[in-house]
PDB file of N, CA and C in Angstrom:
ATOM      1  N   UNK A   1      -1.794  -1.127  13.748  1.00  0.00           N
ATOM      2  CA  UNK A   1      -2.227  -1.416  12.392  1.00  0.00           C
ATOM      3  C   UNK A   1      -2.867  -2.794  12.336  1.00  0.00           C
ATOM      4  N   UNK A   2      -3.881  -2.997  11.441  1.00  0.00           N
ATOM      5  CA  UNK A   2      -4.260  -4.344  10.981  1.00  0.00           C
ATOM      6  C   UNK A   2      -3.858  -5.569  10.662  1.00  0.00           C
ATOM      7  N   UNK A   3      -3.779  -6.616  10.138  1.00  0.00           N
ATOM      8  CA  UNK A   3      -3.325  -7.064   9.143  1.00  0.00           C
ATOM      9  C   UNK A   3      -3.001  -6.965   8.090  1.00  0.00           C
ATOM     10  N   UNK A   4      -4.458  -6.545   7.278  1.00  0.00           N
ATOM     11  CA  UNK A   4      -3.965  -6.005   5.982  1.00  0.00           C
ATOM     12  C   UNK A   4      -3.168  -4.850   5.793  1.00  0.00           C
ATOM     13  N   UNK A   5      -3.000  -3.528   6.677  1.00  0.00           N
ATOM     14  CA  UNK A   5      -2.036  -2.555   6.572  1.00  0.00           C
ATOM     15  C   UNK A   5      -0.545  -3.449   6.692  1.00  0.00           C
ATOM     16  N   UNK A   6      -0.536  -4.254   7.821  1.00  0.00           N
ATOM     17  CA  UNK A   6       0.829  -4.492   8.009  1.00  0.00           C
ATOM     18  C   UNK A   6       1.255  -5.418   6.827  1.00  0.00           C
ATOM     19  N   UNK A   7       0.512  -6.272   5.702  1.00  0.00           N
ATOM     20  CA  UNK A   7       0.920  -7.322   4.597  1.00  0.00           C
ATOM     21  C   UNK A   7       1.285  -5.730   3.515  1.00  0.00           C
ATOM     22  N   UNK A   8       0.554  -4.846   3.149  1.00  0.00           N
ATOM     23  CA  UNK A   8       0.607  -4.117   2.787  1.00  0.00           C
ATOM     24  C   UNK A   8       1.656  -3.461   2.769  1.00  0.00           C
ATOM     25  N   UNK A   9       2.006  -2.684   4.132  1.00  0.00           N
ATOM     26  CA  UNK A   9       3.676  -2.395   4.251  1.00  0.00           C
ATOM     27  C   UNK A   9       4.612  -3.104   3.977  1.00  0.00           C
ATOM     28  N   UNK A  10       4.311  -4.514   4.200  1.00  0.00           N
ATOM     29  CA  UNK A  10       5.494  -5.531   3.535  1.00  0.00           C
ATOM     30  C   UNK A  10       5.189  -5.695   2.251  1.00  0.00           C
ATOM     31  N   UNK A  11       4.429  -5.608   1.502  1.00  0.00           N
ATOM     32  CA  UNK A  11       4.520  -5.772   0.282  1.00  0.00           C
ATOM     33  C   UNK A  11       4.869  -4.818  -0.003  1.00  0.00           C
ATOM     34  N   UNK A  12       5.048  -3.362   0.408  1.00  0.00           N
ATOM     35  CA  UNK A  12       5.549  -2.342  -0.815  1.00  0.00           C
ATOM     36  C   UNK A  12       7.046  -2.293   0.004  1.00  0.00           C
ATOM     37  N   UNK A  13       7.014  -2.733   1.021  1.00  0.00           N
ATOM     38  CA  UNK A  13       9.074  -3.009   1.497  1.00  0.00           C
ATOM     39  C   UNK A  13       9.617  -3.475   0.215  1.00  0.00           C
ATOM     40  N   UNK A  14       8.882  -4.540  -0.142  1.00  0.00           N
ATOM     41  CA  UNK A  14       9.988  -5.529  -1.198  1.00  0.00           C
ATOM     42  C   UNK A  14       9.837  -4.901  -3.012  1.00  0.00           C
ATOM     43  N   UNK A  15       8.742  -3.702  -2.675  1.00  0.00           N
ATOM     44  CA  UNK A  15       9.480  -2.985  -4.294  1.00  0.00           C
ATOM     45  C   UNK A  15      10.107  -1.653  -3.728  1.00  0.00           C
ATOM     46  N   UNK A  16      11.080  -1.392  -5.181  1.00  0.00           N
ATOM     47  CA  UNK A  16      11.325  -0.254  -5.586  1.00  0.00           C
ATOM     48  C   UNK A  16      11.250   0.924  -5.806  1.00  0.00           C
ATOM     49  N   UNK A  17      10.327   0.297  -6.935  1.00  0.00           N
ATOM     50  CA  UNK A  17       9.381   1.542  -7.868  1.00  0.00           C
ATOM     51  C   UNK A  17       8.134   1.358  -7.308  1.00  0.00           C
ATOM     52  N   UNK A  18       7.503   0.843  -6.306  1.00  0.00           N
ATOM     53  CA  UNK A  18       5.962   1.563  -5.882  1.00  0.00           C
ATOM     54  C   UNK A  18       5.207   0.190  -6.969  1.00  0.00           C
ATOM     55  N   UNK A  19       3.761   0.538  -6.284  1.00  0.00           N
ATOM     56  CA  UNK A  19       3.175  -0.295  -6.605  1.00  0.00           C
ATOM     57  C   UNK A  19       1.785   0.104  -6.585  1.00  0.00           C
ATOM     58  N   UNK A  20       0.511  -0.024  -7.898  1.00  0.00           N
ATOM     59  CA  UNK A  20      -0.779   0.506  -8.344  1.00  0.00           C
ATOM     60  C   UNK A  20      -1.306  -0.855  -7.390  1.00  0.00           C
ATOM     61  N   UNK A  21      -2.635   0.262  -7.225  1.00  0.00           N
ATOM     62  CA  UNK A  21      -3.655  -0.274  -6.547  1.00  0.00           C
ATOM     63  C   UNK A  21      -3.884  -2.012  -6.718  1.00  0.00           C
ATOM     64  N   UNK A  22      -4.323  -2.157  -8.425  1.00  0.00           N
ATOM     65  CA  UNK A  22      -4.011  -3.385  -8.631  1.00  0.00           C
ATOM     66  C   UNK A  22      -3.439  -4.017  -8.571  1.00  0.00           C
ATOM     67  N   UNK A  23      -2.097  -3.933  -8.165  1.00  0.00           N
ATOM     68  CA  UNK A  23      -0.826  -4.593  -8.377  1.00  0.00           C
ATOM     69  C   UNK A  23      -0.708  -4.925  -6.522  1.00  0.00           C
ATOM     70  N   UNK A  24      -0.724  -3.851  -5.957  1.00  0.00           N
ATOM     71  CA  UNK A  24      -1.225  -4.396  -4.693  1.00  0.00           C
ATOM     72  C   UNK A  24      -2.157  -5.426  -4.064  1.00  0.00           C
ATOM     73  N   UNK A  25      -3.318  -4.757  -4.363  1.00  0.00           N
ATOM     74  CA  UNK A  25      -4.411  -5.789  -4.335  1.00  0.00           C
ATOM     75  C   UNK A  25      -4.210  -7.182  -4.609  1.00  0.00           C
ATOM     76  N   UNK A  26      -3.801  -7.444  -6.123  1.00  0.00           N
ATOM     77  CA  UNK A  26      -3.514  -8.888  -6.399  1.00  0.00           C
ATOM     78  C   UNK A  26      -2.349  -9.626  -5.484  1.00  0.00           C
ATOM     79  N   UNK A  27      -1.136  -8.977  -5.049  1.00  0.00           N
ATOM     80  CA  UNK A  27      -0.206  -9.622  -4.292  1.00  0.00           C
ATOM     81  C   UNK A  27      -0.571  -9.851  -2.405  1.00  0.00           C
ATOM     82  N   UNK A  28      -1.754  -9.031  -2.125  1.00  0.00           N
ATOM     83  CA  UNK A  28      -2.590  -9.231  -1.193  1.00  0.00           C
ATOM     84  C   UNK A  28      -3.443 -10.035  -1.116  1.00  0.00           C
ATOM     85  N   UNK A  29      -4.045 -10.663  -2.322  1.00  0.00           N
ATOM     86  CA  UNK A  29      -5.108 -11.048  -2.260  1.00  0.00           C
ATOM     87  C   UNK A  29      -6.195 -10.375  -1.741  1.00  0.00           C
ATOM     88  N   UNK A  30      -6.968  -9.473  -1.320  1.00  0.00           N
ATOM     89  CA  UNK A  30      -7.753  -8.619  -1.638  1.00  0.00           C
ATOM     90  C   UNK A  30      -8.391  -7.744  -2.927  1.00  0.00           C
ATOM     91  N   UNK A  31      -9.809  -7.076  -2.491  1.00  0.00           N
ATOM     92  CA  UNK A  31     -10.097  -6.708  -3.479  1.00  0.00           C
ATOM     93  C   UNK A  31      -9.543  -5.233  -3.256  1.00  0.00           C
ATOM     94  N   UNK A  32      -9.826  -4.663  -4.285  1.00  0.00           N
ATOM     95  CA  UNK A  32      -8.566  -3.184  -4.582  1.00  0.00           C
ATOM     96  C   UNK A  32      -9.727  -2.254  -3.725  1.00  0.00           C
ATOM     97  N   UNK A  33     -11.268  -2.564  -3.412  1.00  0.00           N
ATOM     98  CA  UNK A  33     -11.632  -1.564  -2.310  1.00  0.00           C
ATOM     99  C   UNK A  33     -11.409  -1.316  -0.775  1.00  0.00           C
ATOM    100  N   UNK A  34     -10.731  -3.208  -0.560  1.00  0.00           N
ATOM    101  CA  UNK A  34     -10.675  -3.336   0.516  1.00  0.00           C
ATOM    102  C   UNK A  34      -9.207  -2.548   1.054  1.00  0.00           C
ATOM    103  N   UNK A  35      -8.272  -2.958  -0.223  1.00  0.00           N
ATOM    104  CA  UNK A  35      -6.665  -2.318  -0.185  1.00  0.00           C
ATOM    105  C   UNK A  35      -6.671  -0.448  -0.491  1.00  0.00           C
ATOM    106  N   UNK A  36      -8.059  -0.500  -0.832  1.00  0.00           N
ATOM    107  CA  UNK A  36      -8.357   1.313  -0.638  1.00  0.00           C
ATOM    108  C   UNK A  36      -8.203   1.897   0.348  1.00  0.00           C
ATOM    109  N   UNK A  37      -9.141   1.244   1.194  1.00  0.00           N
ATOM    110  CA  UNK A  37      -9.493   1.976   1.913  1.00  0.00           C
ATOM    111  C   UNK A  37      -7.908   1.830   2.939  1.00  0.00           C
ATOM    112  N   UNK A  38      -7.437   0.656   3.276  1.00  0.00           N
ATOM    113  CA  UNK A  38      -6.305   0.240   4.183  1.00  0.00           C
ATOM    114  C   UNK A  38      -5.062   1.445   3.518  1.00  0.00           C
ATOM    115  N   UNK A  39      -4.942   1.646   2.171  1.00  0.00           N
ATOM    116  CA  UNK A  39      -3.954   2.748   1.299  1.00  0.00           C
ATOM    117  C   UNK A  39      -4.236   4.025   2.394  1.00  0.00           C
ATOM    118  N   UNK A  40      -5.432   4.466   2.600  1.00  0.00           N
ATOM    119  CA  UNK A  40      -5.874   5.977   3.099  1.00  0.00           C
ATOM    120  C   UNK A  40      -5.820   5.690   4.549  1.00  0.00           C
ATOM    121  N   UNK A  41      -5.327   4.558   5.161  1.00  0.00           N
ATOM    122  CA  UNK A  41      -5.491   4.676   6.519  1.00  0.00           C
ATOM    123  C   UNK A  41      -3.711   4.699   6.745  1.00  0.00           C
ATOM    124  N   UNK A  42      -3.328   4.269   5.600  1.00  0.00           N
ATOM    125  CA  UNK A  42      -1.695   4.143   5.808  1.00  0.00           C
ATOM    126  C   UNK A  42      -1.312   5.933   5.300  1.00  0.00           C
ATOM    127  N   UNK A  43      -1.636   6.313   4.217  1.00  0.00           N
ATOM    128  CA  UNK A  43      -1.431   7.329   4.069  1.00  0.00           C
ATOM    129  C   UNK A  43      -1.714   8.207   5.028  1.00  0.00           C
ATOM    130  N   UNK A  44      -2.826   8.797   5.877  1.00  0.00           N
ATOM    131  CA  UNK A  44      -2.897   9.479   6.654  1.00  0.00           C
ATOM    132  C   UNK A  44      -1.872   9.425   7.850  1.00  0.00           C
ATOM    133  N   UNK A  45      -1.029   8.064   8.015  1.00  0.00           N
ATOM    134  CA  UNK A  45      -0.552   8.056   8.648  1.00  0.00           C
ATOM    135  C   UNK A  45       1.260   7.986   8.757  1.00  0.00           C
ATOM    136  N   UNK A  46       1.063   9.080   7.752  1.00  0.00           N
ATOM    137  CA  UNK A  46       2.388   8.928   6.495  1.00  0.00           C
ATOM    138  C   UNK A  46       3.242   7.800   6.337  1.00  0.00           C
ATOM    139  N   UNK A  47       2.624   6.932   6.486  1.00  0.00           N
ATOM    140  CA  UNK A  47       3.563   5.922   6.230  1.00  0.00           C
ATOM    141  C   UNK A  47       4.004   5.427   4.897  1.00  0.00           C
ATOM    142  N   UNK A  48       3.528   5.620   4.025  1.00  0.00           N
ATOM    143  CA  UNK A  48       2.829   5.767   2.588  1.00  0.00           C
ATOM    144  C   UNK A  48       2.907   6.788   1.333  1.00  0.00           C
ATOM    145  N   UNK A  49       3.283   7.203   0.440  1.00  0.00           N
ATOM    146  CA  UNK A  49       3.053   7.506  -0.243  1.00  0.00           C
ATOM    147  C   UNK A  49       2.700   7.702  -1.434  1.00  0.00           C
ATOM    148  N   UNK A  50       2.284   8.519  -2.436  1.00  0.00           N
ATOM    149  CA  UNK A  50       1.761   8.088  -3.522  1.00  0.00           C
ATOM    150  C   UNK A  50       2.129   9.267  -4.966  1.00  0.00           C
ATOM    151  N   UNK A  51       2.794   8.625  -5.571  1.00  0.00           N
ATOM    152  CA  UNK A  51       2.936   9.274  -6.912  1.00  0.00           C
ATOM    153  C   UNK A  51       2.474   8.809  -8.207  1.00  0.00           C
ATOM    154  N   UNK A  52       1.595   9.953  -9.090  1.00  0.00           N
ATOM    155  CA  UNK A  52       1.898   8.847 -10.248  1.00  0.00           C
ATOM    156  C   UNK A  52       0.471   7.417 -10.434  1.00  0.00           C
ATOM    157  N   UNK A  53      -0.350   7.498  -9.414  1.00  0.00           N
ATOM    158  CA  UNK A  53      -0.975   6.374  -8.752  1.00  0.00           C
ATOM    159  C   UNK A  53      -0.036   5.027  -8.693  1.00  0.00           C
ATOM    160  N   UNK A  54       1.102   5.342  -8.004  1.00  0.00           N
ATOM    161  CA  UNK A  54       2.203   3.965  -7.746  1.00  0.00           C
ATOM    162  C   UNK A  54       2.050   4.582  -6.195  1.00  0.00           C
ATOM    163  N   UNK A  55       1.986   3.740  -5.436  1.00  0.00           N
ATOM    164  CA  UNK A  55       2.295   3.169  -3.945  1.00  0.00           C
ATOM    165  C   UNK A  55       3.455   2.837  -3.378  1.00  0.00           C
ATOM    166  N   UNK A  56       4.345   3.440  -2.760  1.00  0.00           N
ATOM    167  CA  UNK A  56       5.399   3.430  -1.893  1.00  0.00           C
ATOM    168  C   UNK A  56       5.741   3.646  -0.496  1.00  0.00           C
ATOM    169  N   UNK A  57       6.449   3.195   0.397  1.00  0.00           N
ATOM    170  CA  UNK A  57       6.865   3.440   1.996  1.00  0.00           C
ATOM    171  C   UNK A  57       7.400   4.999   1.642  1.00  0.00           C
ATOM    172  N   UNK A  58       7.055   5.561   3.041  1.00  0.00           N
ATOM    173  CA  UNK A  58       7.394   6.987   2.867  1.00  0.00           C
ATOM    174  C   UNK A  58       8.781   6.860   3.061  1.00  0.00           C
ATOM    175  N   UNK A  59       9.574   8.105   3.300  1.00  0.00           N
ATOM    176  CA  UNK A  59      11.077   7.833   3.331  1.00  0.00           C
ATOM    177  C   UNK A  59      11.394   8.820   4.954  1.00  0.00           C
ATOM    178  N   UNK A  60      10.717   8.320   5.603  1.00  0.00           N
ATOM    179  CA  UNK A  60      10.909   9.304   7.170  1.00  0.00           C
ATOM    180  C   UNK A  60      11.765   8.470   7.866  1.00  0.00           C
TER     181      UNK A  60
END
């Protein structure tokens, strides 16, 4: 994984309830296309999931 995938996985470690694109983005500092596209590279790789458009670690 990247950088930004791996800040990414740590940022949604430390919530709960998941976390919107924006809400990501801003705690990344990135822009929400750049945290797009990194979302669909994590998702494909189930690491990720998504309900709701909230962002969460999968539970495998």
């Amino acid at each position: 994984m990247g950088k930004l995938e791996n800040l990414i996985v740590s940022t949604l470690g430390s919530s709960d309830e998941g976390l919107t694109l924006a809400e990501i983005a801003e705690k990344v500092g990135q822009s929400e296309k750049k945290v797009y596209q990194a979302l669909r590279k994590l998702f494909k790789k189930n690491i990720i999931d998504s309900e709701n458009r909230r962002y969460k670690l999968s539970n495998q």
